[in-house]
Protein backbone atom coordinates (compact mmCIF):
# COMPACT_ATOMS: atom_id res chain seq x y z
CA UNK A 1 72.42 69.14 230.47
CA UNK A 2 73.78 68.35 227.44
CA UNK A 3 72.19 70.79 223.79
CA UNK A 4 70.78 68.78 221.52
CA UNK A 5 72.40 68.58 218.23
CA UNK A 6 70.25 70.10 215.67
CA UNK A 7 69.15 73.65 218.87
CA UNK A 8 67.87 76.75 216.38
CA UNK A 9 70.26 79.85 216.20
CA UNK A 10 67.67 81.77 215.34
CA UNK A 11 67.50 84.55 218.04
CA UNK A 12 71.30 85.02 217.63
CA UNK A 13 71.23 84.90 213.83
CA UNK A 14 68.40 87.55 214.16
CA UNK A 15 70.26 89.91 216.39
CA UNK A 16 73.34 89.40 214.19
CA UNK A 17 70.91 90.42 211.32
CA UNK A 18 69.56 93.49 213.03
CA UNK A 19 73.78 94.10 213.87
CA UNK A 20 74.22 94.13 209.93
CA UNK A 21 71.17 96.54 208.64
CA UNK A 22 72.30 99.22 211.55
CA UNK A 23 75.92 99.23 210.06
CA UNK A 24 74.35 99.29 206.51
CA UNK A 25 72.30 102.38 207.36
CA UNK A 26 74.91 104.31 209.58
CA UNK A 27 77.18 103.83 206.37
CA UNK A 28 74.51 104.66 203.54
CA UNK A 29 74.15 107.56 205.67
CA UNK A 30 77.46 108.51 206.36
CA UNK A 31 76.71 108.76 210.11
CA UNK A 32 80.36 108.72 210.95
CA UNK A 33 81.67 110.92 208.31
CA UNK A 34 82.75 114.18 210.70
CA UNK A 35 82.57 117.45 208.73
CA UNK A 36 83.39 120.96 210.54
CA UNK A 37 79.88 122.09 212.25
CA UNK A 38 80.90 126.08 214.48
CA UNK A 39 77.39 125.12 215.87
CA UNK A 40 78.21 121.82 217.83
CA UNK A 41 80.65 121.04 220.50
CA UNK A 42 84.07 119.11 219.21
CA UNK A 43 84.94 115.95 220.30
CA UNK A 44 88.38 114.10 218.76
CA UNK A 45 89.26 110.52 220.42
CA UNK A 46 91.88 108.24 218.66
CA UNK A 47 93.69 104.62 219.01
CA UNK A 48 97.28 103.48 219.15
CA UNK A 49 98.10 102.86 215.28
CA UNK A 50 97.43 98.93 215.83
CA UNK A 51 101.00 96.71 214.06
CA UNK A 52 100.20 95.23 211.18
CA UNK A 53 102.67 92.17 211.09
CA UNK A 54 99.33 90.16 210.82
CA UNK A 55 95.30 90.40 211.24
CA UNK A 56 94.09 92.17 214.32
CA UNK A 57 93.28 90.33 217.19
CA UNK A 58 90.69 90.71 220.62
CA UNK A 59 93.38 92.22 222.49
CA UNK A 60 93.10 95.26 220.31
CA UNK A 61 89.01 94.70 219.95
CA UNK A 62 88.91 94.87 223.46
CA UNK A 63 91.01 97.86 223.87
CA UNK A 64 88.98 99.40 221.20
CA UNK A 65 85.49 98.69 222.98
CA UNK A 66 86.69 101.72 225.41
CA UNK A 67 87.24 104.38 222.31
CA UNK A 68 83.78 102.40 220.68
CA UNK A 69 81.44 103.51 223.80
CA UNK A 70 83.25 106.87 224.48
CA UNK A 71 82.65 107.87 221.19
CA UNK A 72 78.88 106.68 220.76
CA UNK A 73 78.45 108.24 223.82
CA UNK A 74 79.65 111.36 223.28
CA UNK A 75 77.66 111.36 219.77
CA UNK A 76 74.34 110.92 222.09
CA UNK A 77 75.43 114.05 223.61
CA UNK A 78 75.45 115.97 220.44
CA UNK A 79 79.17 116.15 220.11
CA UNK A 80 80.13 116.93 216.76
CA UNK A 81 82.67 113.38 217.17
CA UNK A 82 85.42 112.15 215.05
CA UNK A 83 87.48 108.86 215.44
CA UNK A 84 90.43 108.57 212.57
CA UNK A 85 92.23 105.51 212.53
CA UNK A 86 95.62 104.32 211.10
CA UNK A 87 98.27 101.09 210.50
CA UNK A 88 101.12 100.92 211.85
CA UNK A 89 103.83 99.55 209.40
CA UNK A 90 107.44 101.19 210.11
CA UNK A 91 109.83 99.31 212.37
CA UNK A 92 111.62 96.34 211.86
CA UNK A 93 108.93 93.52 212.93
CA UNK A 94 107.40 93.38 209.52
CA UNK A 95 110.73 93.35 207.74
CA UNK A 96 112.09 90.75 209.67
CA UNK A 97 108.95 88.52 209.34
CA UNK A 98 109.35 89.05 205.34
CA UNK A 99 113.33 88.13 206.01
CA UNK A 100 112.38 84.95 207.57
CA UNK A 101 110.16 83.81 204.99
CA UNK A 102 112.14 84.49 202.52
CA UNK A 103 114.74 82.29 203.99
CA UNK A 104 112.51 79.74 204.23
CA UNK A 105 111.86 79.58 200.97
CA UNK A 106 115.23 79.81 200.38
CA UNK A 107 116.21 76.60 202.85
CA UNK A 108 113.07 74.44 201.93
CA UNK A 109 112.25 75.16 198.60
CA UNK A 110 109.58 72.43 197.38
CA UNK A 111 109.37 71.37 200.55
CA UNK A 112 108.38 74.05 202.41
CA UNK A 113 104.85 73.49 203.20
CA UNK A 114 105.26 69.80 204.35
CA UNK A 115 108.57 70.96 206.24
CA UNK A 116 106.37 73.41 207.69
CA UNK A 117 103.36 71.01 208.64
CA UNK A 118 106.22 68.89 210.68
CA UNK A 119 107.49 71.80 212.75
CA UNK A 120 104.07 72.89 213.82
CA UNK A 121 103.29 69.56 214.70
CA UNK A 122 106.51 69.48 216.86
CA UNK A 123 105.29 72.64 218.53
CA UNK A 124 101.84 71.91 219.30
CA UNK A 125 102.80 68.85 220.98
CA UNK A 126 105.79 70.75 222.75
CA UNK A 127 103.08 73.69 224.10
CA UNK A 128 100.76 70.65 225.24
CA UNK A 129 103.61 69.22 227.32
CA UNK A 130 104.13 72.93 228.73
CA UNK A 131 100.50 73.19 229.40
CA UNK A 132 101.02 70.02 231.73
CA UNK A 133 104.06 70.68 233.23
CA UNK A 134 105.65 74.10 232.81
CA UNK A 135 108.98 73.47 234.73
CA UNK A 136 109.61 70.19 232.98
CA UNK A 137 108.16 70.78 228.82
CA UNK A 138 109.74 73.89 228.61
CA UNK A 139 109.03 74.94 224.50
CA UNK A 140 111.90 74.86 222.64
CA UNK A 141 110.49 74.72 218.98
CA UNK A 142 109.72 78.08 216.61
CA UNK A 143 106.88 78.33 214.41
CA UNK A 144 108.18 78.43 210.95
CA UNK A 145 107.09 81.96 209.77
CA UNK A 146 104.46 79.88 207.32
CA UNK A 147 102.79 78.37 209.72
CA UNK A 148 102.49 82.46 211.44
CA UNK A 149 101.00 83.32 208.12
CA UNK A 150 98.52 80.53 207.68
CA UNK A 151 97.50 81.65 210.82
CA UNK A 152 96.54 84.88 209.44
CA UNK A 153 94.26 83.41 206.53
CA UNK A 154 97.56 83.59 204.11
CA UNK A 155 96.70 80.96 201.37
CA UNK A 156 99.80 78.90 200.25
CA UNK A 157 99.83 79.97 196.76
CA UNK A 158 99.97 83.43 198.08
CA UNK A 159 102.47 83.16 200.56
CA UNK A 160 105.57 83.87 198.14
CA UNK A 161 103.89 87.52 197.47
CA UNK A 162 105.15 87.94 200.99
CA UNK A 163 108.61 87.63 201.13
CA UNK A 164 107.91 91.47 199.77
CA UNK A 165 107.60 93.54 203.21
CA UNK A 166 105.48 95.68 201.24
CA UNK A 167 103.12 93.38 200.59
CA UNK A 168 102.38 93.30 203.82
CA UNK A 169 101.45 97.25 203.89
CA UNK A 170 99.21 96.09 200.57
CA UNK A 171 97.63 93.36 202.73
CA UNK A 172 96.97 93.56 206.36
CA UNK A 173 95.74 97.36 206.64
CA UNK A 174 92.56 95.90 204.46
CA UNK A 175 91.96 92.80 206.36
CA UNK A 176 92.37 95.05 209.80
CA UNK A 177 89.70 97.32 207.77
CA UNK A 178 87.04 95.00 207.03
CA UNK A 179 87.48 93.42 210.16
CA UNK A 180 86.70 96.64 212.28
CA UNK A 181 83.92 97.69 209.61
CA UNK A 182 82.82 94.18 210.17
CA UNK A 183 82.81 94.98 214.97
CA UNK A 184 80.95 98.27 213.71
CA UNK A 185 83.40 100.65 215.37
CA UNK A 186 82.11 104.36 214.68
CA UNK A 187 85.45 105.22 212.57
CA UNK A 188 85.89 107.49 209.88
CA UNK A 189 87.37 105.73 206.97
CA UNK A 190 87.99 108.45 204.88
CA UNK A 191 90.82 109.70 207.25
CA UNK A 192 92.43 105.81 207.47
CA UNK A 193 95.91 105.68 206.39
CA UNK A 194 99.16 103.42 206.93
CA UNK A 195 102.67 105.04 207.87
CA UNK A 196 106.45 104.68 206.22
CA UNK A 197 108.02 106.46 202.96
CA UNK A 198 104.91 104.87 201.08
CA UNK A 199 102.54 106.95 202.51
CA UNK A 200 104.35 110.47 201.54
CA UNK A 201 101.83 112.92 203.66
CA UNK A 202 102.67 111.05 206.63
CA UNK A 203 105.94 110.98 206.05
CA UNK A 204 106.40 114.59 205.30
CA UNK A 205 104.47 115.29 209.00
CA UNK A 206 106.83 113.51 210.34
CA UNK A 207 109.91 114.66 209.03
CA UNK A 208 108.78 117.86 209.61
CA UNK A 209 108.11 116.96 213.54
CA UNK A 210 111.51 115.63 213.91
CA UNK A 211 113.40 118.55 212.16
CA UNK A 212 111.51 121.56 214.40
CA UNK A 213 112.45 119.14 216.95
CA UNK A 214 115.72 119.51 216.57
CA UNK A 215 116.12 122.93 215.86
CA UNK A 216 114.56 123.48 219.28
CA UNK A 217 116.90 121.22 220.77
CA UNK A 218 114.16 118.92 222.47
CA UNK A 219 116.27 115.85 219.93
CA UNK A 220 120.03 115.09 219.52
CA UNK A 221 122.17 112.79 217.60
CA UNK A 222 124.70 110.31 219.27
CA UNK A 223 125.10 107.06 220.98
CA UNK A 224 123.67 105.21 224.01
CA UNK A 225 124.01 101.79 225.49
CA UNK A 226 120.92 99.34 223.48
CA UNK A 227 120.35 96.22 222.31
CA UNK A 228 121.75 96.28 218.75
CA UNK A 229 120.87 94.16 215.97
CA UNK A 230 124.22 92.96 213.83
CA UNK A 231 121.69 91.68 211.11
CA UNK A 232 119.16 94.81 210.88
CA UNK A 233 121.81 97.29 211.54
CA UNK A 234 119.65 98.81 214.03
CA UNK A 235 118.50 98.94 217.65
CA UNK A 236 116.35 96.06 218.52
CA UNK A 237 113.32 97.16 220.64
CA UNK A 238 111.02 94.72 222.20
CA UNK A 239 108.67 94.35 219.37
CA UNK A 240 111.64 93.59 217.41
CA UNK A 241 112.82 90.50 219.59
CA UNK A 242 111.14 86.47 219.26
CA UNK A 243 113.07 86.42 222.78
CA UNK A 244 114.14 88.32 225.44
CA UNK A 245 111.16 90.73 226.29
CA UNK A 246 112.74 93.36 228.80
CA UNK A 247 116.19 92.92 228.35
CA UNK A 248 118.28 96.21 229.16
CA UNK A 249 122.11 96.63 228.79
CA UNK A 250 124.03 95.55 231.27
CA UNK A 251 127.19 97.70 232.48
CA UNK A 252 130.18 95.48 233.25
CA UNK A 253 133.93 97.31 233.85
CA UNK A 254 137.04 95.37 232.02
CA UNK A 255 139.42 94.53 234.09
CA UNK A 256 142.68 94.30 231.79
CA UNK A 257 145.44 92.03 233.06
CA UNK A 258 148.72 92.72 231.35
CA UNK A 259 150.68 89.64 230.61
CA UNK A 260 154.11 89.18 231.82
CA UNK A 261 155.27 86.67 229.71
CA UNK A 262 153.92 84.27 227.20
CA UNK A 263 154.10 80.83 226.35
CA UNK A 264 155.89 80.30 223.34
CA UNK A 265 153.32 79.74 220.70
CA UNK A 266 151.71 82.75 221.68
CA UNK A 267 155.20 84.67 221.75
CA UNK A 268 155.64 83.71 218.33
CA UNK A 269 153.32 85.43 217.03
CA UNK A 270 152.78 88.04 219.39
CA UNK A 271 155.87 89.64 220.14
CA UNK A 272 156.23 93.05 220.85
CA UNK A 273 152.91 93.50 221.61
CA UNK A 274 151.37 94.73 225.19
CA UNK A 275 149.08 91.20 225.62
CA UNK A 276 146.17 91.68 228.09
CA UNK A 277 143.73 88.87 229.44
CA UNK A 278 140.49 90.99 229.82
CA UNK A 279 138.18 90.16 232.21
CA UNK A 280 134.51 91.55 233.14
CA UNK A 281 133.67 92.44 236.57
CA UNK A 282 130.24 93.91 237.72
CA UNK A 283 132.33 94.62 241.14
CA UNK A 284 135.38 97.58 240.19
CA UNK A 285 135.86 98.05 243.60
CA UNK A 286 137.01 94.80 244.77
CA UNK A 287 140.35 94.49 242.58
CA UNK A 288 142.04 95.51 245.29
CA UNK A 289 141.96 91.99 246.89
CA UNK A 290 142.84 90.07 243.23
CA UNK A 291 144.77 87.15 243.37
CA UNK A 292 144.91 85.60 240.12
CA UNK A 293 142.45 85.66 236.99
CA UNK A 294 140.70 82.15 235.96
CA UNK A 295 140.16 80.82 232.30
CA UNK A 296 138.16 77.54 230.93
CA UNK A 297 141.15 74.87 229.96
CA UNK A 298 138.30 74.06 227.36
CA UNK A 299 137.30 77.08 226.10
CA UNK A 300 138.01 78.75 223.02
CA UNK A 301 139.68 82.23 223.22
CA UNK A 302 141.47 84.66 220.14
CA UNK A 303 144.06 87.01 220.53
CA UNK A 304 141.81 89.94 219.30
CA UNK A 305 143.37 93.45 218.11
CA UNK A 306 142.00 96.54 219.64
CA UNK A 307 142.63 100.26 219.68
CA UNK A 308 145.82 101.58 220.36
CA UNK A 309 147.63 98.39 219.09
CA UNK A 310 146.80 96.67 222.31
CA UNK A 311 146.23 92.54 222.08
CA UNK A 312 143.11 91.16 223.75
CA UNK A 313 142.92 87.72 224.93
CA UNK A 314 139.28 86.94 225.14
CA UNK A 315 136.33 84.68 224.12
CA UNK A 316 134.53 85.27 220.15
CA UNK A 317 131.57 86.45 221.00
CA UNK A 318 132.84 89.22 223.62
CA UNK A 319 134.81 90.37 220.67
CA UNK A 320 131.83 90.65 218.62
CA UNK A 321 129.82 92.27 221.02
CA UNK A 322 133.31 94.79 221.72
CA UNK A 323 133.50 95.76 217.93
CA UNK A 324 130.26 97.03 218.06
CA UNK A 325 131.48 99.09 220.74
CA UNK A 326 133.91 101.34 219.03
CA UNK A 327 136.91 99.15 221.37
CA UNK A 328 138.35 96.78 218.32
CA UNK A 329 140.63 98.43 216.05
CA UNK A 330 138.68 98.46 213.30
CA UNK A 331 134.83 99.35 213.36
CA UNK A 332 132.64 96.18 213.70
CA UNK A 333 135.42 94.44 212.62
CA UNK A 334 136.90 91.75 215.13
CA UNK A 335 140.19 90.11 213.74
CA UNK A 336 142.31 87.44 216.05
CA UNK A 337 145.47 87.13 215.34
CA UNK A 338 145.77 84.24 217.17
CA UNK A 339 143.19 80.97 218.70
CA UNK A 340 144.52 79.36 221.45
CA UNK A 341 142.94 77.22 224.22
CA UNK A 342 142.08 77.91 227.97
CA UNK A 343 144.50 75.50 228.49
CA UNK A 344 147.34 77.32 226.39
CA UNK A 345 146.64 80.62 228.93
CA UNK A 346 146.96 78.44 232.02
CA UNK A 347 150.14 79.55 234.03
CA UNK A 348 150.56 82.92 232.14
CA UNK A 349 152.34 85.39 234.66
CA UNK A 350 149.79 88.72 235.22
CA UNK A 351 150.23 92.17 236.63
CA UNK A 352 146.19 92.65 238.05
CA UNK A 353 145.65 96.24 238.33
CA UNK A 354 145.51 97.16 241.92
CA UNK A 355 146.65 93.97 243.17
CA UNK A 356 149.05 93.79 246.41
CA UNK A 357 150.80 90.63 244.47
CA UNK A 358 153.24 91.92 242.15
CA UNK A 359 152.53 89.24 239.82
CA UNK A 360 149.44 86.70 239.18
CA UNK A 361 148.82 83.43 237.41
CA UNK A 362 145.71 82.45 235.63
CA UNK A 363 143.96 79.42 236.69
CA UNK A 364 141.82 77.00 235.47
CA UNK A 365 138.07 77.18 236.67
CA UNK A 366 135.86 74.76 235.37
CA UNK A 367 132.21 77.05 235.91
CA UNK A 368 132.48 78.98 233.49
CA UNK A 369 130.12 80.14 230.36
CA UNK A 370 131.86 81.17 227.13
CA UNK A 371 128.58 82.68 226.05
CA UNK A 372 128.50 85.30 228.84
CA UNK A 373 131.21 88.15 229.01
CA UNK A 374 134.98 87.60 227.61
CA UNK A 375 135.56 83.79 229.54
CA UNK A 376 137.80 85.97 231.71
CA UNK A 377 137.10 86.18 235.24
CA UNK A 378 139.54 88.20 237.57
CA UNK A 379 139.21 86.05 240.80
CA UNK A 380 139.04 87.75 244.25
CA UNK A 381 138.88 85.07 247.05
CA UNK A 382 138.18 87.59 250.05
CA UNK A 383 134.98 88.73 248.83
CA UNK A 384 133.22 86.06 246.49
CA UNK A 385 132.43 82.98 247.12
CA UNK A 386 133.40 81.37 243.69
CA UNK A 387 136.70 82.69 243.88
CA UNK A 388 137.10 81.24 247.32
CA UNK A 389 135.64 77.76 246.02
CA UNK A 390 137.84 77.26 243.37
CA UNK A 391 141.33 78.73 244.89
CA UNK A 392 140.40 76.64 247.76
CA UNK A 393 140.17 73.83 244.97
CA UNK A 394 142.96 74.16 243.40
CA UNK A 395 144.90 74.64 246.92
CA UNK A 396 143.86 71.45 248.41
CA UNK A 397 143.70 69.10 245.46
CA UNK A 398 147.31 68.14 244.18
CA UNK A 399 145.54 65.99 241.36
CA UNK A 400 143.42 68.58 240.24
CA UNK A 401 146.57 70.81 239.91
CA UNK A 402 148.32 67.93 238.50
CA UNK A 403 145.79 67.22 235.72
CA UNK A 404 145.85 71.02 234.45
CA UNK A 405 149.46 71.38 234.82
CA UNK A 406 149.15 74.15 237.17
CA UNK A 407 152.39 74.85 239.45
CA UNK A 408 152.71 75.34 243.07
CA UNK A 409 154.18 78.48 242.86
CA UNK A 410 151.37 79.32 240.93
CA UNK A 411 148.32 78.93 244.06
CA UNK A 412 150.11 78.03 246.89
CA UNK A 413 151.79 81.17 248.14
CA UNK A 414 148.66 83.05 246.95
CA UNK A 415 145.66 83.87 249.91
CA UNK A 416 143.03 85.90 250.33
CA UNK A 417 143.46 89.70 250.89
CA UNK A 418 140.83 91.43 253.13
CA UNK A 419 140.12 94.75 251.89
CA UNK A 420 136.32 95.38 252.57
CA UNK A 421 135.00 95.08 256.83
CA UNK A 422 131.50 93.79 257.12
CA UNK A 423 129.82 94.95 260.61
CA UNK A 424 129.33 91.32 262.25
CA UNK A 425 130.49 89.09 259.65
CA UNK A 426 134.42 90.41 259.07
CA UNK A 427 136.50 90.96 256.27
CA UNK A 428 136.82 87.65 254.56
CA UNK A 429 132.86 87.37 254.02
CA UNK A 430 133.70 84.68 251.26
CA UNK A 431 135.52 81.99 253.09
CA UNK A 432 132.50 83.08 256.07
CA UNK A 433 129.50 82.31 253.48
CA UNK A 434 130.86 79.56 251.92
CA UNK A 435 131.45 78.20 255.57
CA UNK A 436 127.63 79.24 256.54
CA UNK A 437 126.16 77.79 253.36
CA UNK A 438 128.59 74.00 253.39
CA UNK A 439 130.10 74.74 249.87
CA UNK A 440 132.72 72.18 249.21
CA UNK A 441 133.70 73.18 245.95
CA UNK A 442 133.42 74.98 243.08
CA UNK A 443 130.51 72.94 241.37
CA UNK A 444 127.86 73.40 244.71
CA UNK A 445 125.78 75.58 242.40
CA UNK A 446 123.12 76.14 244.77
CA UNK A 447 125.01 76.75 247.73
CA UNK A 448 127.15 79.01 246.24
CA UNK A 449 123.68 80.94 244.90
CA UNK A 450 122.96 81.52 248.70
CA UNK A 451 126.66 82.53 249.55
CA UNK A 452 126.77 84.79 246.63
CA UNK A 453 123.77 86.61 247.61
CA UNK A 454 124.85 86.76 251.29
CA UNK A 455 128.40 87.86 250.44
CA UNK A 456 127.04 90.71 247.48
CA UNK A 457 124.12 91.81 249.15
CA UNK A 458 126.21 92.50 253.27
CA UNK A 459 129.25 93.80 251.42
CA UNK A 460 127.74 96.15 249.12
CA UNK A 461 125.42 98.14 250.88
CA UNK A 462 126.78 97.82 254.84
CA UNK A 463 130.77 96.65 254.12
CA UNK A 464 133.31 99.85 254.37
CA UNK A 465 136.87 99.75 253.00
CA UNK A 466 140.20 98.72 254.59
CA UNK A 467 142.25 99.52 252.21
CA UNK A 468 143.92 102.83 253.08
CA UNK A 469 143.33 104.98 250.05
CA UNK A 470 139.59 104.92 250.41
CA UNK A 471 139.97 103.90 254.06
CA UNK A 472 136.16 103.75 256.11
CA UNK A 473 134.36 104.91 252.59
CA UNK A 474 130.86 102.80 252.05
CA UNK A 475 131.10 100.17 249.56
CA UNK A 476 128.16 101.65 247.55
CA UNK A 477 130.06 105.04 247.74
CA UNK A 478 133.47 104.17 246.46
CA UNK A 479 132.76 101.55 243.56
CA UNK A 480 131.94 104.71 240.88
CA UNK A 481 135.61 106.17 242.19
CA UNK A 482 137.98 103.17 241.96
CA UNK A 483 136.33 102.23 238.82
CA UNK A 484 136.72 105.69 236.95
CA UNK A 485 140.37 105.10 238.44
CA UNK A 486 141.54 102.52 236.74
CA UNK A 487 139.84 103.56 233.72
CA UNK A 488 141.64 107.13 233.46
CA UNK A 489 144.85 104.97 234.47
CA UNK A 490 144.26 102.97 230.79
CA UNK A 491 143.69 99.76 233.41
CA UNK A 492 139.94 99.03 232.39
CA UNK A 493 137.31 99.96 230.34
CA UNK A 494 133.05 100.29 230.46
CA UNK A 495 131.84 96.95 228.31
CA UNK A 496 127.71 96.00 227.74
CA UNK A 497 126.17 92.77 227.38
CA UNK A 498 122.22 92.29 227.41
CA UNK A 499 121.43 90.78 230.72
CA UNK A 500 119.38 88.30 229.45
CA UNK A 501 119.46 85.80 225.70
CA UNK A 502 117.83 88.32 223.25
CA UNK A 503 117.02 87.12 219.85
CA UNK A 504 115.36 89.48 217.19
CA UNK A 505 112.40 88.14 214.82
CA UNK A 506 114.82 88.15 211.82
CA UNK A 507 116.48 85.44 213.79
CA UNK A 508 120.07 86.93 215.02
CA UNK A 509 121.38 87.02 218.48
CA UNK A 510 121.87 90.77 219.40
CA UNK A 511 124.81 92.60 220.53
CA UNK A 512 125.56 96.50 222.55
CA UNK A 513 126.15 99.61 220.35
């Protein structure tokens, strides 16, 4: 049945009315003003100091309707009740906002607000295409900060005032005020306050929280594996991130391949330096079965200096993430002293730490990303399936050697070395799943996915080592050992990468610390 057009909201208007002259009495009588009372029972409830990076929204109302009842409740008991409430507004969210309307400004000048009225168009359409079909509209477009603030009932000719953070402080602990005066909740307003330096009681409670804190030794100062903003200078915690929600560090081990000799350009300017091609491995344990390290003939590596006057040949942005790692030799300082090409490291002679072969070549393989890890992967053919695919490649396919200028010498006389046992499957489980799973080369993505799994999962957790110095040992058992091995033996090193994209509000990709 469709309303007619001109139905009375009268009975709603009247209850809203009735709403309003309660909350004008409760507050002309200062009903929710708590003062100290011996006589009456205490009761103390409080709410998570709600973010302020914008108006208040019914996720928090809702979570505040618990508090709201408890609270009135507990009044009807004859509690003598109290419910403070406070802004949140340290942290980098609100910071980074103002950063990234101030560039804004900066990039669009006059034409900011019609810049702004074509990228939300863009992204309303983009999130109606989602809506439709997830797996094929994914969203791609941001919201221009304006278009966030307009959201929050920021007029235009405001909206410079808030390319000041603390404007924001000055701003959005009001509107959150009114707004909760406006639900009714039974707060105490005389007790509201907002954090940071600008609030200096607050401050002082915390300082002093922190310092007893340390004196007791419940705190301490020093370094751990995070996500690390370059831009902020900080860590970046979730609410700190526009992408990448749940992202942890991820612990790789660098495997670091000493070069034998180098081609001459390199040579040039690298002489008398110990050159290494570095590569990342989440699997230590299986260097014992390395037969040759891969490289992108396309990608783009530098010749990176690190500590101890050692030359790293790896991809930009591993450098980037190294520096802030305390591994380049300067402090968040990456300088190559040489770019060269995938291509240019193709055919470069290796000793591979642990490796049976005396010597190594690096290969081309054409899978992978420069935007994960160094662009250096050590390659062991007995125990993972891309390996496997791409030696394989490279061993059957005289055109494909041809067309990279990669030597006989350099794959032919090279196979496979078993070193871990699987019960039921053997000790090449590689060449087995890659068998089980019809992978004909190197670019069957999704069969390799399933061989991968098949070949990780069986060897890791039920394969047991042939290699005599850790003869029998569990997989799972020995990785921790040959890893801290070749890292006490100056052959590798611990390395983090996020193990997802992360990208903080103020708009820079982040990096480990």
């Amino acid at each position: 049945m469709v309303e007619p057009a001109d139905k009375s909201h009268s009975r709603r208007d009247r209850l809203v009315e009735i709403e309003r002259e309660a909350q004008e009495l409760w507050a002309k009588n200062k009903f929710y003003e708590a003062e100290p009372d011996p006589s009456r029972k205490k009761y103390f409830l409080n709410f998570p100091y709600p973010y302020v990076n914008g108006k208040l929204h019914i996720g928090h109302a809702y979570s505040m309707s618990k508090c709201e009842f408890t609270i009135r409740y507990k009044r009807l008991k004859g509690y003598n009740t109290l419910w403070p409430f406070a802004f949140h507004c340290t942290g980098m969210p609100i910071a980074a906002a103002a950063e990234k309307l101030k560039r804004e400004f900066e990039e669009h000048g006059d034409n900011l607000f019609k810049w702004a009225d074509e990228q939300g168009e863009i992204f309303k359409k983009q999130v109606e295409a989602y809506r439709k079909d997830p797996k094929k509209n994914p969203v791609t477009a941001k919201l221009p900060q304006v278009c966030i603030m307009r959201m929050n009932r920021i007029p235009d000719k405001d909206m410079h005032l808030f390319k000041d953070h603390t404007h924001w402080f000055r701003t959005f602990p009001e509107m959150g005020r009114e707004d909760l005066k406006h639900l009714g909740l039974m707060v105490d307003w005389r007790r509201s306050f907002i954090t940071t330096e600008l609030n200096p009681y607050y401050d002082s409670f915390i300082q002093w929280q922190f310092h007893h804190l340390k004196a007791k030794g419940k705190i301490t100062f020093g370094k751990r594996p995070t996500i690390y903003s370059t831009i902020d200078k900080q860590p970046c915690a979730d609410h700190d991130r526009s992408q990448g929600e749940g992202a942890v560090p991820q612990e790789y081990t660098l495997i670091k391949l000493r070069c034998l000799e180098l081609p001459e350009k390199m040579a040039a300017v690298l002489k008398d330096k110990k050159v290494f091609l570095v590569a990342a491995t989440l699997r230590p344990e299986t260097m014992y079965g390395q037969t040759n390290c891969f490289v992108l003939p396309t990608g783009k590596y530098g010749c990176y200096e690190m500590k101890d006057d050692e030359i790293w040949v790896i991809g930009e942005k591993s450098a980037r993430n190294m520096a802030y790692q305390g591994l380049t030799k300067e402090p968040e300082k990456w300088n190559s002293l040489l770019d060269v090409s995938g291509e240019d490291l193709i055919g470069i002679p290796l000793k591979a730490p642990l490796s049976p072969y005396s010597k190594v070549y690096a290969l081309p393989m054409m899978t992978i990303s420069m935007e994960k890890c160094t662009g250096v992967v050590t390659s062991v053919p007995s125990d993972s399936p891309d390996d496997y695919a791409t030696l394989r490649d490279l061993k059957n396919k005289a055109a494909l050697r041809e067309k990279f200028k990669v030597k006989d010498e350099y794959v032919l006389p090279f196979e496979p070395v078993p070193i871990i046992e699987i019960p039921g499957l053997g000790n090449l489980i590689a060449a087995r799943a890659c068998d089980e799973f019809k992978v004909n080369s190197q670019n069957d993505k999704e069969q390799l996915e399933k061989a991968k799994d098949l070949a990780y999962s069986k060897g890791f957790y039920e394969g047991r080592f042939i290699v005599e110095e850790f003869k029998d040992m569990k997989v799972s058992e020995a990785k921790t050992l040959i890893r801290d091995k070749m890292i006490n033996n100056g052959e590798a090193h611990i390395y983090y990468e996020p193990d997802k994209k992360v990208v903080s509000r103020s708009g820079g990709n982040k990096y480990k610390h």
